[in-house]
N, C-alpha and C. Protein backbone atom coordinates (compact mmCIF):
# COMPACT_ATOMS: atom_id res chain seq x y z
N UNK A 1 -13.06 -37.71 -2.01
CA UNK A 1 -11.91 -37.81 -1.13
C UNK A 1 -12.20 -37.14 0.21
N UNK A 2 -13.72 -36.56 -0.11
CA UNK A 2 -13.28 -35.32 1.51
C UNK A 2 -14.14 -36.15 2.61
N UNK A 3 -15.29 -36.62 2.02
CA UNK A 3 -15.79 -37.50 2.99
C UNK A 3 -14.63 -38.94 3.58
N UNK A 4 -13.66 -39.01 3.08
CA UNK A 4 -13.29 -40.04 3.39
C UNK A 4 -11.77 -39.57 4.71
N UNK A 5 -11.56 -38.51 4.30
CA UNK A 5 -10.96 -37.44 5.93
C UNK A 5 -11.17 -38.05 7.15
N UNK A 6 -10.40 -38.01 8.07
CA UNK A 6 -10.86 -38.09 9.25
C UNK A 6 -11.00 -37.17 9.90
N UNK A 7 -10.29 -36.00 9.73
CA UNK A 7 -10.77 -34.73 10.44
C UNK A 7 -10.47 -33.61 9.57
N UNK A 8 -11.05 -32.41 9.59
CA UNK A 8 -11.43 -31.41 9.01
C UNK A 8 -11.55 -29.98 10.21
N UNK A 9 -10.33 -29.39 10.13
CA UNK A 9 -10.57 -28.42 10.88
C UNK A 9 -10.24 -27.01 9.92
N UNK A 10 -10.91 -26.17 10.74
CA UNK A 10 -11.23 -24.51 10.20
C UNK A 10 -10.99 -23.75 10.75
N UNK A 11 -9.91 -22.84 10.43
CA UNK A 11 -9.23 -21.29 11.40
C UNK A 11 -9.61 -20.10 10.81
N UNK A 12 -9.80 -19.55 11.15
CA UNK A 12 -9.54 -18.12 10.91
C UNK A 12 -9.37 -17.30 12.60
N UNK A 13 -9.25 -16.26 12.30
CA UNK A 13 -8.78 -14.93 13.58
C UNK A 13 -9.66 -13.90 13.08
N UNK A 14 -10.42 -13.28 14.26
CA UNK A 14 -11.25 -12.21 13.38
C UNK A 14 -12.50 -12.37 12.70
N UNK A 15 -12.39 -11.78 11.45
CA UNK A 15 -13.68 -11.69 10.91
C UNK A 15 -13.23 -13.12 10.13
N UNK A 16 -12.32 -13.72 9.74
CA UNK A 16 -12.09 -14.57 9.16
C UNK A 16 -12.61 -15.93 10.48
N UNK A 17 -12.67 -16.03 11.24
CA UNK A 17 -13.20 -16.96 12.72
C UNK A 17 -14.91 -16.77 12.14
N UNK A 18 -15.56 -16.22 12.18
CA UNK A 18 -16.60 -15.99 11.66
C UNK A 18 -17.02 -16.96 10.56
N UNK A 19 -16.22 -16.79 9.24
CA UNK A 19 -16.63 -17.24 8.22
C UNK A 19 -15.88 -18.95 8.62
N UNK A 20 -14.95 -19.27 9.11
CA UNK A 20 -14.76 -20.23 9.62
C UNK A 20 -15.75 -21.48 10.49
N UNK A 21 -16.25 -20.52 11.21
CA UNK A 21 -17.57 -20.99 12.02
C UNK A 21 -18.53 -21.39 10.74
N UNK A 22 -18.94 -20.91 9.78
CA UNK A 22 -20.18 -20.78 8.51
C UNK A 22 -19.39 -21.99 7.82
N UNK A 23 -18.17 -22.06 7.72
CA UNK A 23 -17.91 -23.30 7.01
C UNK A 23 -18.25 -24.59 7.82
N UNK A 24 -18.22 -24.51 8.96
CA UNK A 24 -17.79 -25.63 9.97
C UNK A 24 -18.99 -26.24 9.78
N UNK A 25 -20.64 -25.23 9.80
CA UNK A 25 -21.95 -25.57 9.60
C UNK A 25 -22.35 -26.04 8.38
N UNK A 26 -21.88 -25.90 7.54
CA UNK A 26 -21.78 -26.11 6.15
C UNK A 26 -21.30 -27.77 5.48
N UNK A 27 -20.05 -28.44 6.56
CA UNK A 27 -19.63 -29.43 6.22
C UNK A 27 -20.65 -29.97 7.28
N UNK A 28 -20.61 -29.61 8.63
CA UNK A 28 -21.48 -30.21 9.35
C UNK A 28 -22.95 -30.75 8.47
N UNK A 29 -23.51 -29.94 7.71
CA UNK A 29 -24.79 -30.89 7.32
C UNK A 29 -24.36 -31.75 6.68
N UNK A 30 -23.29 -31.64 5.63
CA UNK A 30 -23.09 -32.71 4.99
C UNK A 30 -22.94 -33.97 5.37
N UNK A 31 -22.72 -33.92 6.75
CA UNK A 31 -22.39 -35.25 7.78
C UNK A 31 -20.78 -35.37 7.75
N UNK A 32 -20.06 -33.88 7.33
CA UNK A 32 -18.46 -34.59 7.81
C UNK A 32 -18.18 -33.75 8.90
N UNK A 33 -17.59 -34.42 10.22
CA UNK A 33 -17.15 -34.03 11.23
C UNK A 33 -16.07 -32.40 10.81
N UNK A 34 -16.37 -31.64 12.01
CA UNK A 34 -15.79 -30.83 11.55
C UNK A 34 -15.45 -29.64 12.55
N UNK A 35 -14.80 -29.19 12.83
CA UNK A 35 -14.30 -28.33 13.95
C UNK A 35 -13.84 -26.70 13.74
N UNK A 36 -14.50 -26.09 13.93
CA UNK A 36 -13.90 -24.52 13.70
C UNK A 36 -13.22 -23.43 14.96
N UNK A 37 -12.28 -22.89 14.87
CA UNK A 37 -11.85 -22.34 15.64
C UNK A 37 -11.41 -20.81 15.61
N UNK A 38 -11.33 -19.88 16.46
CA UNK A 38 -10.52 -18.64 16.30
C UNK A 38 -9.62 -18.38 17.14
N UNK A 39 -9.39 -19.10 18.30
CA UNK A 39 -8.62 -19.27 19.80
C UNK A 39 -7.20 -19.93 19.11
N UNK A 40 -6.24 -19.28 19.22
CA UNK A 40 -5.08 -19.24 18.79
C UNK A 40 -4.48 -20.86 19.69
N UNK A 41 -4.73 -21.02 20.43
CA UNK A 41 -4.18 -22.10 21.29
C UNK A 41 -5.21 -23.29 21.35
N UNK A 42 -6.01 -23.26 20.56
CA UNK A 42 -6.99 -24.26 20.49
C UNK A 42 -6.52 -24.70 18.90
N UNK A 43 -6.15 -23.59 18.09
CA UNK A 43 -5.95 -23.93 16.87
C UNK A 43 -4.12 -24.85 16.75
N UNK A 44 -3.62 -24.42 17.69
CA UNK A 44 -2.11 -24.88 17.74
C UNK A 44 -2.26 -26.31 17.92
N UNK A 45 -2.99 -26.42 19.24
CA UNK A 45 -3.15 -28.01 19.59
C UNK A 45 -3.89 -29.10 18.39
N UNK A 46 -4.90 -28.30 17.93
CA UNK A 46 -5.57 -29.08 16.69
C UNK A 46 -4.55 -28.95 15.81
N UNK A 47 -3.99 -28.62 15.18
CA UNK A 47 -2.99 -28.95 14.09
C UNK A 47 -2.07 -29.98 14.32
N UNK A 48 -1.28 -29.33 16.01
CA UNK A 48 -0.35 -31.17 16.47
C UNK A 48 -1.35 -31.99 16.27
N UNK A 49 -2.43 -32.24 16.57
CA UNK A 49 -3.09 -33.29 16.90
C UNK A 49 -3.56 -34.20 15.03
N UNK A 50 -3.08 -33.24 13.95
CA UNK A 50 -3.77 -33.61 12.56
C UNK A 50 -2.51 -34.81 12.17
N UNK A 51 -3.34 -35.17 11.32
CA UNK A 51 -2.95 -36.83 10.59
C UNK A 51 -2.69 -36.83 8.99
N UNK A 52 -1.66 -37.35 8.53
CA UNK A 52 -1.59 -37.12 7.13
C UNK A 52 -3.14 -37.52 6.27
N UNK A 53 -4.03 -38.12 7.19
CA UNK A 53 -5.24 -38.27 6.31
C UNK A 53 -6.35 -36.85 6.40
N UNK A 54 -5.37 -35.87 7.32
CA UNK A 54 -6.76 -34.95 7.98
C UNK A 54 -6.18 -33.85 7.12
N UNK A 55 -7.48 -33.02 7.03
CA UNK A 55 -7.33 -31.33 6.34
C UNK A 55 -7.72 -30.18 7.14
N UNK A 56 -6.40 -29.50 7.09
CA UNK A 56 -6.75 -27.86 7.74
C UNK A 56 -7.35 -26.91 6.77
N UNK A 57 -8.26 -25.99 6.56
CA UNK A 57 -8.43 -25.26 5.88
C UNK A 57 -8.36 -23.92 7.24
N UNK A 58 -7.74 -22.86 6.15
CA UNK A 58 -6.90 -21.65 7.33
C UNK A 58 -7.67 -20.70 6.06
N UNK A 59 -8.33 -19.41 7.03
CA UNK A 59 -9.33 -18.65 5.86
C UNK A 59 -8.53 -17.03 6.99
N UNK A 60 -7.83 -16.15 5.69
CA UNK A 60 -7.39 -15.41 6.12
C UNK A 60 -7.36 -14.13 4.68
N UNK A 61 -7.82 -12.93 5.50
CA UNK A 61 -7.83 -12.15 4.24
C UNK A 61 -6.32 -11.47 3.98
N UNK A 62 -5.56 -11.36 5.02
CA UNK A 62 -3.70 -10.75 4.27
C UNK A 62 -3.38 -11.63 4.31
N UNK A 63 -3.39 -13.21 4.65
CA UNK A 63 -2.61 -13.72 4.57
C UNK A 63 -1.07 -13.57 5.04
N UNK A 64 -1.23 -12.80 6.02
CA UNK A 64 -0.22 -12.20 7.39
C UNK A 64 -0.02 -12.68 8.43
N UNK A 65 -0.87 -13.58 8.63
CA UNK A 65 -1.48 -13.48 10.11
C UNK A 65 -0.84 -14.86 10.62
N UNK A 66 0.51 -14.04 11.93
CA UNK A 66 1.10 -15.32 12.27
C UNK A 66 0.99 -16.22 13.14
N UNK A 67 -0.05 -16.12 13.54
CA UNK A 67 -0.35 -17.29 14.30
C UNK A 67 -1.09 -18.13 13.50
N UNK A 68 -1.76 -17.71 11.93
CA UNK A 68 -2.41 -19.11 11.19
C UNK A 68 -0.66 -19.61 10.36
N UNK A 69 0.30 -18.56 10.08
CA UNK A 69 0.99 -18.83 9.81
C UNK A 69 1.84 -20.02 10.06
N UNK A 70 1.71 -20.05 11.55
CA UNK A 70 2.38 -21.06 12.34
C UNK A 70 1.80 -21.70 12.34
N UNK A 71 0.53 -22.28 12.37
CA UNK A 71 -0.38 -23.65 12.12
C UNK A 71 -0.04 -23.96 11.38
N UNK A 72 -0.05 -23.10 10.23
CA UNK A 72 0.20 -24.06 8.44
C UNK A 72 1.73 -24.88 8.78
N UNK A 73 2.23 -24.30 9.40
CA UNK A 73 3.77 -25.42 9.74
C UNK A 73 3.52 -26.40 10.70
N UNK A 74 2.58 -25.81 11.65
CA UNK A 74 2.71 -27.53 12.41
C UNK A 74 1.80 -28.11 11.58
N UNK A 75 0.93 -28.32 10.60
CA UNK A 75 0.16 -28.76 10.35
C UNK A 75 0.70 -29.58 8.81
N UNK A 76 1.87 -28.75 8.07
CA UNK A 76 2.54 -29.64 7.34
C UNK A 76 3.66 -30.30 7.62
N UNK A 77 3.84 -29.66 8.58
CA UNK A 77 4.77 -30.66 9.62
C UNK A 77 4.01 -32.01 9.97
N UNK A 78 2.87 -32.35 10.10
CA UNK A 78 2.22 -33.47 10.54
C UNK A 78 1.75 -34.17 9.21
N UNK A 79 2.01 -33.70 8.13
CA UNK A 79 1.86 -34.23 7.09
C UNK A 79 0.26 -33.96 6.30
N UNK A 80 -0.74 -32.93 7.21
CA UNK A 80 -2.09 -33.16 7.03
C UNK A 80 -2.10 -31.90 5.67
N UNK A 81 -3.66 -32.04 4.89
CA UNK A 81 -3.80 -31.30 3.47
C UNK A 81 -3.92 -30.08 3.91
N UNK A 82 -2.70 -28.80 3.39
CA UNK A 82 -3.36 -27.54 4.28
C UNK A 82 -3.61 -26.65 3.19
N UNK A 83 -5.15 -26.49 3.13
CA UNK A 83 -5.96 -25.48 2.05
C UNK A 83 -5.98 -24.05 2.89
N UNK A 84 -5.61 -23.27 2.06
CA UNK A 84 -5.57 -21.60 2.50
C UNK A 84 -6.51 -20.84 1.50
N UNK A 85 -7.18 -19.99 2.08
CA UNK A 85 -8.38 -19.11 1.52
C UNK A 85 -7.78 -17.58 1.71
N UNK A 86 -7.07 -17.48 1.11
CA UNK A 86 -6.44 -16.36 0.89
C UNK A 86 -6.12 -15.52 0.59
N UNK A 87 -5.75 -14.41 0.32
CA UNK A 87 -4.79 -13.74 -1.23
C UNK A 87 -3.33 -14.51 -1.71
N UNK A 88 -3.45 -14.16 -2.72
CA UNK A 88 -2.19 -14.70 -3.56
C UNK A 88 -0.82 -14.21 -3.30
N UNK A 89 0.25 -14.84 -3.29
CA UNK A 89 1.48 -14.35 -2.81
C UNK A 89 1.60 -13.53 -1.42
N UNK A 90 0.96 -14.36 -0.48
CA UNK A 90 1.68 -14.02 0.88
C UNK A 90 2.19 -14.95 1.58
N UNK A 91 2.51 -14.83 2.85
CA UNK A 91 3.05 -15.61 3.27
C UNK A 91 2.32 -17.26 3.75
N UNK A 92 1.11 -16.88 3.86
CA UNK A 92 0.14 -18.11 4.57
C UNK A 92 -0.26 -18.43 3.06
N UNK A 93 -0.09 -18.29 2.17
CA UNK A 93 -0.22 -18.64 0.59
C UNK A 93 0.82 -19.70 0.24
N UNK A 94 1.89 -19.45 0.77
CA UNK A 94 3.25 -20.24 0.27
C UNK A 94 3.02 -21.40 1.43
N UNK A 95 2.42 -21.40 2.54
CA UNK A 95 2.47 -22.33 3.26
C UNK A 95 1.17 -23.83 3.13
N UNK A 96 0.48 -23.15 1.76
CA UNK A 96 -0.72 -23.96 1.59
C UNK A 96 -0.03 -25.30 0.72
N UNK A 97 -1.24 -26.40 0.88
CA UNK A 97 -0.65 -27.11 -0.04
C UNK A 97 -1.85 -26.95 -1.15
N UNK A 98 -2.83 -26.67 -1.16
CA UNK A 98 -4.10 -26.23 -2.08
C UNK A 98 -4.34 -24.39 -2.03
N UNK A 99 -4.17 -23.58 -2.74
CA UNK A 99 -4.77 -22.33 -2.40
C UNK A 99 -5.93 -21.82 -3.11
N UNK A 100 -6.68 -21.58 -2.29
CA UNK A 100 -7.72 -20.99 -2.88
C UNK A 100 -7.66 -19.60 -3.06
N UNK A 101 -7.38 -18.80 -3.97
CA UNK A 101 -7.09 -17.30 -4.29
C UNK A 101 -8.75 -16.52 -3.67
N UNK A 102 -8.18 -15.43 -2.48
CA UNK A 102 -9.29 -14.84 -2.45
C UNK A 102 -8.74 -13.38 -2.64
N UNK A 103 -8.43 -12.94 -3.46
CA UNK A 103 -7.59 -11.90 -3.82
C UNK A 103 -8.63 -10.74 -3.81
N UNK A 104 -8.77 -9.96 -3.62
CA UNK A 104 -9.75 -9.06 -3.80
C UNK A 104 -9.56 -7.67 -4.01
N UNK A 105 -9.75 -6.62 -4.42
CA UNK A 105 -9.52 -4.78 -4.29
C UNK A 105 -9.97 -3.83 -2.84
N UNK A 106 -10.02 -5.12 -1.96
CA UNK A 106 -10.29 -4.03 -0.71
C UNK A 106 -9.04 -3.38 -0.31
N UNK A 107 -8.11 -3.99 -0.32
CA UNK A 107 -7.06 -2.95 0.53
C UNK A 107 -7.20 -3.14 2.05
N UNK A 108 -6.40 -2.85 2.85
CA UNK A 108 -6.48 -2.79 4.07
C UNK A 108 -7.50 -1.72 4.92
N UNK A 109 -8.16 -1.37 3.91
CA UNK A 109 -9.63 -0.69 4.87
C UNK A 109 -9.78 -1.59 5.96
N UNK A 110 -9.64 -1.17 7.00
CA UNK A 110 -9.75 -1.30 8.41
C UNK A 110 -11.48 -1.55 8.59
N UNK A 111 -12.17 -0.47 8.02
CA UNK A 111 -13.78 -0.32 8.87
C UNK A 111 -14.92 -1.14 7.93
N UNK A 112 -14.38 -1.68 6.63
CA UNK A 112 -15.12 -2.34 5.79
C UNK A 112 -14.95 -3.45 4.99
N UNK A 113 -14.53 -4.46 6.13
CA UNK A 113 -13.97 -5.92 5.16
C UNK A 113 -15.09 -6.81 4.76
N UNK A 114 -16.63 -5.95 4.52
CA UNK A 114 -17.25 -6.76 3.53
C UNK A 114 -16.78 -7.72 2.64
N UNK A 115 -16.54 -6.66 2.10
CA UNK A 115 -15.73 -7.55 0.15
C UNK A 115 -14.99 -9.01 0.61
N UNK A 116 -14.16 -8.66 1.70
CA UNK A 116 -13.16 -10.11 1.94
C UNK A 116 -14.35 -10.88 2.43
N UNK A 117 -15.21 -10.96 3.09
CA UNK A 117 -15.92 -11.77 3.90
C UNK A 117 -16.86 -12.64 2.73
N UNK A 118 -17.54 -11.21 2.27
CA UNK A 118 -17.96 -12.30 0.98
C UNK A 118 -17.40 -12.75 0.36
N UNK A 119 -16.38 -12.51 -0.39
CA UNK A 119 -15.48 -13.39 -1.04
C UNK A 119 -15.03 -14.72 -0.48
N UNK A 120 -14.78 -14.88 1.01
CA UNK A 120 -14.25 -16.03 1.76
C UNK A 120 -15.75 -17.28 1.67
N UNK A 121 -16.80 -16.24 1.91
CA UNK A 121 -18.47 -17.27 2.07
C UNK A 121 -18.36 -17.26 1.15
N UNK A 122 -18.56 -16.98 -0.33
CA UNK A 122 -18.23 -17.18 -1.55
C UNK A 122 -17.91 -18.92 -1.93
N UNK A 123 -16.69 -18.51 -1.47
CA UNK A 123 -15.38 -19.80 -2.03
C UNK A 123 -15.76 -20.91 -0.90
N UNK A 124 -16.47 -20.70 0.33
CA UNK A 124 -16.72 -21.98 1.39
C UNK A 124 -17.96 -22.49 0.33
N UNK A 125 -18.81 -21.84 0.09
CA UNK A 125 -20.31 -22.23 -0.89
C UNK A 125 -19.78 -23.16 -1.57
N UNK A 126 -18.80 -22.69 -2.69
CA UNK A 126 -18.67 -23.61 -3.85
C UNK A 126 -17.54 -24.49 -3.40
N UNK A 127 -17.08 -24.12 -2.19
CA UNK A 127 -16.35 -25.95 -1.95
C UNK A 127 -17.20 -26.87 -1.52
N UNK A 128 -17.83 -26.63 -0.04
CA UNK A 128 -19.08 -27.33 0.36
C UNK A 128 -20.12 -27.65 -1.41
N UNK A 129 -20.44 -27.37 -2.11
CA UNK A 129 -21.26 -27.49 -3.15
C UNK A 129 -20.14 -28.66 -3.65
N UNK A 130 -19.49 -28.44 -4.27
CA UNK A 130 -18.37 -29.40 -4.67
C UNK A 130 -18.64 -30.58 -4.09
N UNK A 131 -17.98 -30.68 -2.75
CA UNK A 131 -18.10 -31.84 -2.08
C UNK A 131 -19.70 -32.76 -1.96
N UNK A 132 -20.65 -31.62 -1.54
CA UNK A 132 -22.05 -32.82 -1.68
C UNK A 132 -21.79 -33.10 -3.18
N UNK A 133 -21.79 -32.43 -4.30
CA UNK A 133 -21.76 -33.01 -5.16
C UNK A 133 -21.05 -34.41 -5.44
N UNK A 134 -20.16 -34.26 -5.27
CA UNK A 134 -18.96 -35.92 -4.97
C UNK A 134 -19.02 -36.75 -4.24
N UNK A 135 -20.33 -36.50 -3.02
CA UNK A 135 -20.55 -37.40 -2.37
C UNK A 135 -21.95 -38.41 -2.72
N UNK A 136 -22.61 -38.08 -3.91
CA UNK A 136 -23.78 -38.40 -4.88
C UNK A 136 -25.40 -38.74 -4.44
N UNK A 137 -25.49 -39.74 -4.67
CA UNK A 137 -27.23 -39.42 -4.30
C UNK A 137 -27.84 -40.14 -2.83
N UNK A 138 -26.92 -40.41 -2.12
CA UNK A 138 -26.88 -40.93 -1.02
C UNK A 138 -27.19 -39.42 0.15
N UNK A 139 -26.42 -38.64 -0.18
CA UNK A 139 -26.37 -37.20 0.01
C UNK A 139 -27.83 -36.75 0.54
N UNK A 140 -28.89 -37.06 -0.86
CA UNK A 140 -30.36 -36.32 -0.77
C UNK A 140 -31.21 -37.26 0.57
N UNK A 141 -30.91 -37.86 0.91
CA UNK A 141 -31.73 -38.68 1.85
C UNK A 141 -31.41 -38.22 3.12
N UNK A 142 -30.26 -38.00 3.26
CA UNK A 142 -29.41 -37.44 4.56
C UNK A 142 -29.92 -36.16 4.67
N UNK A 143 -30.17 -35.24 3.65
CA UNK A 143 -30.46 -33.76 3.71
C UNK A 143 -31.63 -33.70 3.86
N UNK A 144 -32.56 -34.73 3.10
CA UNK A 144 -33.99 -34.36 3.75
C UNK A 144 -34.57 -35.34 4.99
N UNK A 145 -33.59 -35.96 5.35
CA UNK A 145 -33.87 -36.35 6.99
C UNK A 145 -33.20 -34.62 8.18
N UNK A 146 -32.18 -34.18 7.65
CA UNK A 146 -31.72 -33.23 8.45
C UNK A 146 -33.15 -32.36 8.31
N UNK A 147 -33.83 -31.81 7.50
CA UNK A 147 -34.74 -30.86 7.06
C UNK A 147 -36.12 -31.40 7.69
N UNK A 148 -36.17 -32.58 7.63
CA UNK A 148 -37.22 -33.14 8.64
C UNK A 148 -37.12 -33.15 10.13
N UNK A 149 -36.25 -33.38 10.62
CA UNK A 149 -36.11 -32.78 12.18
C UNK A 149 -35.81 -31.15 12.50
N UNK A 150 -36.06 -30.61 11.23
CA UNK A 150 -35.60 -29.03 11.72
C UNK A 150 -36.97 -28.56 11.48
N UNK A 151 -37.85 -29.19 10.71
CA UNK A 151 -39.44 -29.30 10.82
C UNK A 151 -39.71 -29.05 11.89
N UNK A 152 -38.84 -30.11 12.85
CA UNK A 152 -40.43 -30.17 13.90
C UNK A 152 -39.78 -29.05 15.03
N UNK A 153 -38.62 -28.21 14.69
CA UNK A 153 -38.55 -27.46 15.65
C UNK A 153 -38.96 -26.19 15.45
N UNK A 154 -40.20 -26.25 14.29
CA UNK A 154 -40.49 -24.84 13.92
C UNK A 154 -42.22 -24.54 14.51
N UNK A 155 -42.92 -23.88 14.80
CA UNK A 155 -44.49 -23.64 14.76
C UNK A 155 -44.98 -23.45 13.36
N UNK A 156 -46.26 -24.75 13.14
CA UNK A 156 -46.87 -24.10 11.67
C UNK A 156 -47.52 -22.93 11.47
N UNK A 157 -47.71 -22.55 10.19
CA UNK A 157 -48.00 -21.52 10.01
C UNK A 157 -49.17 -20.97 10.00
């Protein structure tokens, strides 16, 4: 179903923009178009702009955060699939239409949101994994043509 999307966009704010960006590269090899953002007004306009065939995925560790908050409404306001990478029972949780629980024991430690970050690259791995998987053996030809032009931008050894 995901290859068959027309658009695929990725938010986060923060350290969560980060892991957003890592997803964006992630669908990108797969060959699905894909857009990542952390610019609060870049993310507003991409959501008006989504289609009941398109998916937001919004990657946030409190699940507080109201400006993804407000995407998830224009964005089910436009009818498009909105997956949240989250913790459980907050507010950008209730606004998902898929949630992915990223619940974790950090706590609001301010100076060490390791744990959330991996946890968020975590859960992008095994969705991206998911999806090549579902997209089948058409997949391996595409990946080792990508791996062949990244060949030639290396010096042998």
């Amino acid at each position: 179903a995901w290859k068959n999307k027309k658009r695929l966009e990725i938010y986060g704010v923060g350290n969560s923009g980060v892991v957003a960006q890592d997803a964006q590269h992630k669908f990108f090899r797969l060959g699905i178009t894909s857009q990542a953002s952390s610019d609060a007004h870049i993310q507003a306009l991409g959501a008006t702009m989504l289609q009941p065939e398109d998916c937001l995925i919004l990657i946030s560790n409190s699940g507080r955060t109201r400006d993804l908050i407000d995407i998830a409404e224009i964005a089910n306001q436009r009818g498009a699939i909105v997956i949240g990478i989250t913790s459980s029972h907050t507010p950008l949780s209730e606004k998902t239409k898929i949630l992915l629980a990223a619940d974790n024991p950090e706590g609001s430690d301010q100076y060490s949101p390791m744990a959330s970050r991996l946890l968020h690259l975590l859960i992008i791995d095994i969705l991206a994994t998911s999806v090549a998987l579902k997209m089948g053996p058409g997949l391996t030809e595409h990946l080792k043509s990508l791996q062949s032009c990244l060949q030639k931008k290396r010096f042998n050894a």
